[in-house]
C-alpha atoms as a PDB file:
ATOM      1  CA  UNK A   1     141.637  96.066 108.190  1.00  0.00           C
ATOM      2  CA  UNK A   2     137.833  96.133 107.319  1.00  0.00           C
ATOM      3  CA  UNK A   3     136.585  96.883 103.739  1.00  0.00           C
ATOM      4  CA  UNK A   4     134.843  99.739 104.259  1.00  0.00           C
ATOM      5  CA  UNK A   5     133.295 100.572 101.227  1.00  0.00           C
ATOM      6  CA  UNK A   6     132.331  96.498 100.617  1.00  0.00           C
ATOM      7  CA  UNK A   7     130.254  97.091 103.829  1.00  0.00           C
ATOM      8  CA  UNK A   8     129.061 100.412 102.726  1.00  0.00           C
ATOM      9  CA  UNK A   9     127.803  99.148  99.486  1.00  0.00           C
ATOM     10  CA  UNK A  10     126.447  96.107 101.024  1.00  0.00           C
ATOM     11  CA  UNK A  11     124.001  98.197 103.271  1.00  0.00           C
ATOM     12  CA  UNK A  12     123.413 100.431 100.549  1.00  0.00           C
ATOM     13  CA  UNK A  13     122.034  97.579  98.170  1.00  0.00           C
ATOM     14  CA  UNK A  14     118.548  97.583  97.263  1.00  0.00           C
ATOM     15  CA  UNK A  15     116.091  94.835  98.058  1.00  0.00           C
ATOM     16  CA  UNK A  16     112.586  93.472  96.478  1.00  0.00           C
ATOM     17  CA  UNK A  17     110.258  91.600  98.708  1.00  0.00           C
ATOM     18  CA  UNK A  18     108.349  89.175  96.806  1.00  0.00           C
ATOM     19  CA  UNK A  19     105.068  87.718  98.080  1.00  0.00           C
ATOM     20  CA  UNK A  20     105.586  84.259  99.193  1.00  0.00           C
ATOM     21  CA  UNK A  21     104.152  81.671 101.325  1.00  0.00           C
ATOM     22  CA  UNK A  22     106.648  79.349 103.292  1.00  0.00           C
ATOM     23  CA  UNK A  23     106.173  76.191 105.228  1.00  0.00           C
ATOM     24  CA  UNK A  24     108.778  75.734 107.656  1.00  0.00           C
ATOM     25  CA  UNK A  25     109.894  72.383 109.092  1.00  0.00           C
ATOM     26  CA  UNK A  26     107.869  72.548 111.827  1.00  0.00           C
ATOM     27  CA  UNK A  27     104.586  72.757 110.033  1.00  0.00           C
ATOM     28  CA  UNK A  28     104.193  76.595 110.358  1.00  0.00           C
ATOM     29  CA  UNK A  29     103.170  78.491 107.378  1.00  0.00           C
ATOM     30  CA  UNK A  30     104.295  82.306 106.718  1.00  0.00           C
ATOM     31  CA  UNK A  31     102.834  84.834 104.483  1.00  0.00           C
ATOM     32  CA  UNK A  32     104.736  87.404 103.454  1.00  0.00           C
ATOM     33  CA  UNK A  33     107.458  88.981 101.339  1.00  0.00           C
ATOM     34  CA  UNK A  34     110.689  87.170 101.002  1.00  0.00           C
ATOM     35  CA  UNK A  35     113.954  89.939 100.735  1.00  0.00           C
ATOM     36  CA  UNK A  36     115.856  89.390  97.692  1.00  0.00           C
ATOM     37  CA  UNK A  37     118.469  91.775  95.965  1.00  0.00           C
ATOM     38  CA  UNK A  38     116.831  93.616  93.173  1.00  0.00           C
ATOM     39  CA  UNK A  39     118.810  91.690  90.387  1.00  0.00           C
ATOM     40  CA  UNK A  40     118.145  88.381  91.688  1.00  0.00           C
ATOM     41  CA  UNK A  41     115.746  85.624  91.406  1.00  0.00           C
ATOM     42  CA  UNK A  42     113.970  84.016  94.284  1.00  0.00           C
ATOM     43  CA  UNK A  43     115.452  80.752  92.767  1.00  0.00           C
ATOM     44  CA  UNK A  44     118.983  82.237  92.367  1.00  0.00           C
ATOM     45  CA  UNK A  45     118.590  83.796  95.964  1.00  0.00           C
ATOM     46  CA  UNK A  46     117.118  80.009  97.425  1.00  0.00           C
ATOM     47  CA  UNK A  47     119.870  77.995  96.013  1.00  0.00           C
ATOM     48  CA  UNK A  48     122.330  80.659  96.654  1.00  0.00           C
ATOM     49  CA  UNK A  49     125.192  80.307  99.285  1.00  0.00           C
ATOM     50  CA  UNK A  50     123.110  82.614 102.124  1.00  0.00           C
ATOM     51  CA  UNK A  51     122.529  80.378 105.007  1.00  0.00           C
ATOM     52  CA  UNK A  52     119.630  82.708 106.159  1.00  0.00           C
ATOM     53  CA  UNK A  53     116.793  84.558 104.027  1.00  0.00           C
ATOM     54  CA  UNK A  54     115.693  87.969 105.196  1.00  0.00           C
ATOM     55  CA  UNK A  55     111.587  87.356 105.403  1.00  0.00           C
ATOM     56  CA  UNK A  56     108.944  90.113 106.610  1.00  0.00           C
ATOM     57  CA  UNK A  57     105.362  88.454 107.614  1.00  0.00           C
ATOM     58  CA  UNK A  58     102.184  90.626 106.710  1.00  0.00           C
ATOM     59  CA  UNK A  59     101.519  90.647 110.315  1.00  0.00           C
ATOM     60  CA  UNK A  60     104.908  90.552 112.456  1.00  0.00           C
ATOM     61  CA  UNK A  61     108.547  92.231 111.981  1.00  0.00           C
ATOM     62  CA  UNK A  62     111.136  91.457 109.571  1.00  0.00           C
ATOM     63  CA  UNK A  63     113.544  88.319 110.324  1.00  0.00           C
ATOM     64  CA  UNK A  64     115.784  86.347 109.669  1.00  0.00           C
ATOM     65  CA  UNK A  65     115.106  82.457 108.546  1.00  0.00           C
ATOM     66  CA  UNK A  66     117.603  79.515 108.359  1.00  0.00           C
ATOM     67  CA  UNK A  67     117.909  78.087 104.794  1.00  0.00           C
ATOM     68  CA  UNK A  68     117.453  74.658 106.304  1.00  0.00           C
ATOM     69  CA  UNK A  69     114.233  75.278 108.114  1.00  0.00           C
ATOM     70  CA  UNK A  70     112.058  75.951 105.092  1.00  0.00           C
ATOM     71  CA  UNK A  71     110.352  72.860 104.017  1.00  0.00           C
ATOM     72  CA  UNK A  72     108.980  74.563 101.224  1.00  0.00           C
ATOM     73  CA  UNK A  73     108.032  77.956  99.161  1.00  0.00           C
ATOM     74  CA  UNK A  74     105.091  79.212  96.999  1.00  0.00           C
ATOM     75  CA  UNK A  75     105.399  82.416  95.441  1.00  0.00           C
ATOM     76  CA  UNK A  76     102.062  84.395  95.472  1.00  0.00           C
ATOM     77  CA  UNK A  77     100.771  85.902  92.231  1.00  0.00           C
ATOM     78  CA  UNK A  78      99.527  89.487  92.708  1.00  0.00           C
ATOM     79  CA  UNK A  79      97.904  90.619  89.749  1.00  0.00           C
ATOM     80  CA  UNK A  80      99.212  93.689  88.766  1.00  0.00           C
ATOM     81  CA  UNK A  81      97.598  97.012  88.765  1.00  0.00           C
ATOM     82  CA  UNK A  82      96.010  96.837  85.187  1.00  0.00           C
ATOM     83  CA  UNK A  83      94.330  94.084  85.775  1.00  0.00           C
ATOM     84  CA  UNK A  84      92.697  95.757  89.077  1.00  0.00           C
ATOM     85  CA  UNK A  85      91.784  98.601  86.883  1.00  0.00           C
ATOM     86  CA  UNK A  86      90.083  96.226  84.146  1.00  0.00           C
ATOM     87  CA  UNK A  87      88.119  94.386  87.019  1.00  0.00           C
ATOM     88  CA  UNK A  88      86.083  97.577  88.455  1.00  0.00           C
ATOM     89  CA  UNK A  89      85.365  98.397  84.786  1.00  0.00           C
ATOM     90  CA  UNK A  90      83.199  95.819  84.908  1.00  0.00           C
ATOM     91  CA  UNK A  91      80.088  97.268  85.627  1.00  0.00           C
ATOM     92  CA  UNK A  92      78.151  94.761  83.826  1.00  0.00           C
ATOM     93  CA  UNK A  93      76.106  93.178  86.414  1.00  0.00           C
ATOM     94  CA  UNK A  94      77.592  95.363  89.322  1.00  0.00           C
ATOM     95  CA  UNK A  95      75.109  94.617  92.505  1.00  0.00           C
ATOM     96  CA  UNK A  96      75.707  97.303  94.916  1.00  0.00           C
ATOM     97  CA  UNK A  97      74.502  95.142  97.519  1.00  0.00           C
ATOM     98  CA  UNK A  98      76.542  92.397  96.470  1.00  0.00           C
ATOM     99  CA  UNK A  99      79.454  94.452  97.009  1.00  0.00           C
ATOM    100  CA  UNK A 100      78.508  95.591 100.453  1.00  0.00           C
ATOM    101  CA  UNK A 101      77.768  91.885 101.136  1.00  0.00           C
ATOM    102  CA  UNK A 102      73.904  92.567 102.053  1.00  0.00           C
ATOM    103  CA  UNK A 103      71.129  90.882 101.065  1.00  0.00           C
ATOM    104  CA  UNK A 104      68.908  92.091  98.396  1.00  0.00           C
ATOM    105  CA  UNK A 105      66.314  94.987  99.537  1.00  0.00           C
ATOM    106  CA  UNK A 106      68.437  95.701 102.942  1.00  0.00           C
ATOM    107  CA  UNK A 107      67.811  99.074 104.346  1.00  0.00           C
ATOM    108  CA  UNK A 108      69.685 101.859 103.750  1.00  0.00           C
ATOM    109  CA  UNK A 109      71.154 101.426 107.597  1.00  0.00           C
ATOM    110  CA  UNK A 110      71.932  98.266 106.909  1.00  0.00           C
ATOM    111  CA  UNK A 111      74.048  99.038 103.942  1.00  0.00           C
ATOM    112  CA  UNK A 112      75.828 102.196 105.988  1.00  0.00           C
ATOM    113  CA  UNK A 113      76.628  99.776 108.439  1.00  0.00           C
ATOM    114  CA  UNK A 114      78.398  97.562 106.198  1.00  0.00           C
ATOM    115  CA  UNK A 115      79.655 100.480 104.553  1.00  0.00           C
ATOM    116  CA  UNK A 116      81.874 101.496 107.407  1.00  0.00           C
ATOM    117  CA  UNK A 117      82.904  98.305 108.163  1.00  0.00           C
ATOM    118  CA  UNK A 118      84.001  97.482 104.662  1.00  0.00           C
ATOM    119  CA  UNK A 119      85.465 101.169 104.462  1.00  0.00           C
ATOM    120  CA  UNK A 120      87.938 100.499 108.086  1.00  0.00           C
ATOM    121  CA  UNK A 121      88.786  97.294 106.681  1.00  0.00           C
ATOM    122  CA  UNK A 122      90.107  97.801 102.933  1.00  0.00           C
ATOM    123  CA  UNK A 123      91.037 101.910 103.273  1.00  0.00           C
ATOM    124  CA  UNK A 124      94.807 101.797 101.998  1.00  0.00           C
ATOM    125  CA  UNK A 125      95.367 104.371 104.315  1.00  0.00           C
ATOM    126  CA  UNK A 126      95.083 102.113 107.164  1.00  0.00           C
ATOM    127  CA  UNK A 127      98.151  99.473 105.285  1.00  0.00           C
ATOM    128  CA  UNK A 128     100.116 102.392 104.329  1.00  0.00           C
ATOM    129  CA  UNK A 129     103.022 101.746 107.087  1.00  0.00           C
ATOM    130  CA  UNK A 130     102.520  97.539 106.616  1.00  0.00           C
ATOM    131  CA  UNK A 131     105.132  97.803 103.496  1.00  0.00           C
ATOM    132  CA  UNK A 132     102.948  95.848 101.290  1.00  0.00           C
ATOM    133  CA  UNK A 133     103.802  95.573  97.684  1.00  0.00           C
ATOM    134  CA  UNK A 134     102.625  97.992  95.105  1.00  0.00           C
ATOM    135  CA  UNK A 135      99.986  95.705  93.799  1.00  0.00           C
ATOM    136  CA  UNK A 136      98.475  95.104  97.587  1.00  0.00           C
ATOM    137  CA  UNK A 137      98.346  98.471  97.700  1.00  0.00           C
ATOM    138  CA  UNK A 138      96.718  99.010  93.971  1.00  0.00           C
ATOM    139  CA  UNK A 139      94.136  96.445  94.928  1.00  0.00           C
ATOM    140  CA  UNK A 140      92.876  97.806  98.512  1.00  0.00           C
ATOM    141  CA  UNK A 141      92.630 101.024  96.591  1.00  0.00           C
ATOM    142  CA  UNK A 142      90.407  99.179  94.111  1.00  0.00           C
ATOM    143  CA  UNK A 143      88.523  97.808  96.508  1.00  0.00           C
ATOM    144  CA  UNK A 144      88.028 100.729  98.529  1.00  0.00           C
ATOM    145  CA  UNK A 145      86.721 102.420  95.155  1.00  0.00           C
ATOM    146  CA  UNK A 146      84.043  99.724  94.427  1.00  0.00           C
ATOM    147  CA  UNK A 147      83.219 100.154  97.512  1.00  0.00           C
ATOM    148  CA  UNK A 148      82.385 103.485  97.665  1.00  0.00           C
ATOM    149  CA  UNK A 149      80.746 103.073  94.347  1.00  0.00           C
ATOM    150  CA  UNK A 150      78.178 100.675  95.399  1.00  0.00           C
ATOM    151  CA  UNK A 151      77.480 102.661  98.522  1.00  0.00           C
ATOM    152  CA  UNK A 152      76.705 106.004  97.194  1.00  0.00           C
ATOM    153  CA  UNK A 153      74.787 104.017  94.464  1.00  0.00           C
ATOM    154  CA  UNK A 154      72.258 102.383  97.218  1.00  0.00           C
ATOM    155  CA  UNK A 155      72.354 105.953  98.560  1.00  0.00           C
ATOM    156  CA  UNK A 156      71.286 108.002  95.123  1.00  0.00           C
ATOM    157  CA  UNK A 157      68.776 105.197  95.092  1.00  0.00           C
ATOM    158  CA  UNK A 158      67.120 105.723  98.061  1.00  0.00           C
ATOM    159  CA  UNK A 159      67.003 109.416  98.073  1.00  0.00           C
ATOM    160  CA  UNK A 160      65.354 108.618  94.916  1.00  0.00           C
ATOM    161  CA  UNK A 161      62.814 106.477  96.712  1.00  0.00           C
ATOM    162  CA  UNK A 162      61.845 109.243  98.952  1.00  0.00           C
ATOM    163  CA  UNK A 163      61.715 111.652  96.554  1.00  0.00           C
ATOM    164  CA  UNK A 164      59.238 109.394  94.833  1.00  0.00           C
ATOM    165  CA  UNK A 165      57.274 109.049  97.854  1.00  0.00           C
ATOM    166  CA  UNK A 166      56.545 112.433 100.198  1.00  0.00           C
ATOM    167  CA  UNK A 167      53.783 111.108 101.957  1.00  0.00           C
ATOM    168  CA  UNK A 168      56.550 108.996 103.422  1.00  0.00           C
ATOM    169  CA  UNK A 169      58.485 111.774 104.747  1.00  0.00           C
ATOM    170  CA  UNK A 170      54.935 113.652 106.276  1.00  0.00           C
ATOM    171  CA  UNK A 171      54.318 115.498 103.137  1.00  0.00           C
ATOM    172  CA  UNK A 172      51.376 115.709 101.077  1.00  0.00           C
ATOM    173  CA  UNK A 173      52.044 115.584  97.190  1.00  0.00           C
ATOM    174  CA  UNK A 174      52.783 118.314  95.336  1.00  0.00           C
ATOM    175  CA  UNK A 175      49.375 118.794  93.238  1.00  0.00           C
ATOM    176  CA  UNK A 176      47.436 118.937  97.047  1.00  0.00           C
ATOM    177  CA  UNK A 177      49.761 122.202  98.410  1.00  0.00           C
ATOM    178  CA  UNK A 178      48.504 124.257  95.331  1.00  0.00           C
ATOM    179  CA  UNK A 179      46.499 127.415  96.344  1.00  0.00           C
ATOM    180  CA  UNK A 180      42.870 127.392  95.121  1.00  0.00           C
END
């Protein structure tokens, strides 16, 4: 007779992925979380008796690894969410361009340009169905923050610049629209 409720609870148990790196026998190397029961190591869960690992790839669908065909395993240290937070505090410095990845004195089409592209590439919105962990997730946030920072930064600046200059824009300064 089956054990119903053994199955039941074994469905039912939850799991932690933890960010690893594996090298398989063949020389491949996988980045990803490796599935391990909440209460469990990653060493208790390696030298366990399991003769398979449940593993889900950052890019690929969840599945299922032979003990014997991992060569080796590095676990990945994500720094947690505090120490995301303490990172954009840092403002000492901060190099709006340098964030963008422009060069110094770019235009202002230049950095919306690498605006959007930074903005498709780190919005968490666009990893929200990859199941990355929480700190993945804390960090494109982060990133996605900074940034917007340093963009509307460059943008305040140059609507300063052309405030500063009206001739620029086809307007004569202020002091020569005066009524005599």
């Amino acid at each position: 007779m089956f054990e119903r409720n053994r199955i039941d609870n074994a469905v039912n148990t939850r799991q932690t992925g933890v960010a690893a790196e594996l090298t398989l026998d063949d020389g491949q190397v996988l980045a990803g979380k490796l599935v391990v029961g909440s209460g469990r190591s990653v060493i208790e869960a390696l030298n366990g008796a399991a003769l398979f690992f449940e593993f889900e790839p950052y890019e690929g669908e969840r599945m299922l690894l032979a003990r014997t065909a991992i060569r080796s395993v590095k676990l990945i240290e994500v720094p947690g969410a505090g120490q995301l937070k303490a990172r954009l505090r840092e403002v000492e410095g901060f190099e709006p361009g340098e964030a963008l990845g422009i060069a110094p004195g770019a235009s202002i089409d230049e950095a919306r340009q690498a605006y959007h592209q930074l903005a498709k590439i780190y919005h968490p919105d666009r990893w929200a169905s990859a199941g990355l962990p929480p700190e993945v997730n804390d960090y494109l946030a982060a990133v996605a923050r900074r940034i917007n920072i340093a963009f509307a930064a460059l943008e305040r600046a140059e609507e300063a610049r052309v405030r500063a200059t009206p001739a620029r824009a086809g307007l004569r300064p202020q002091a020569s629209r005066a009524r005599v």
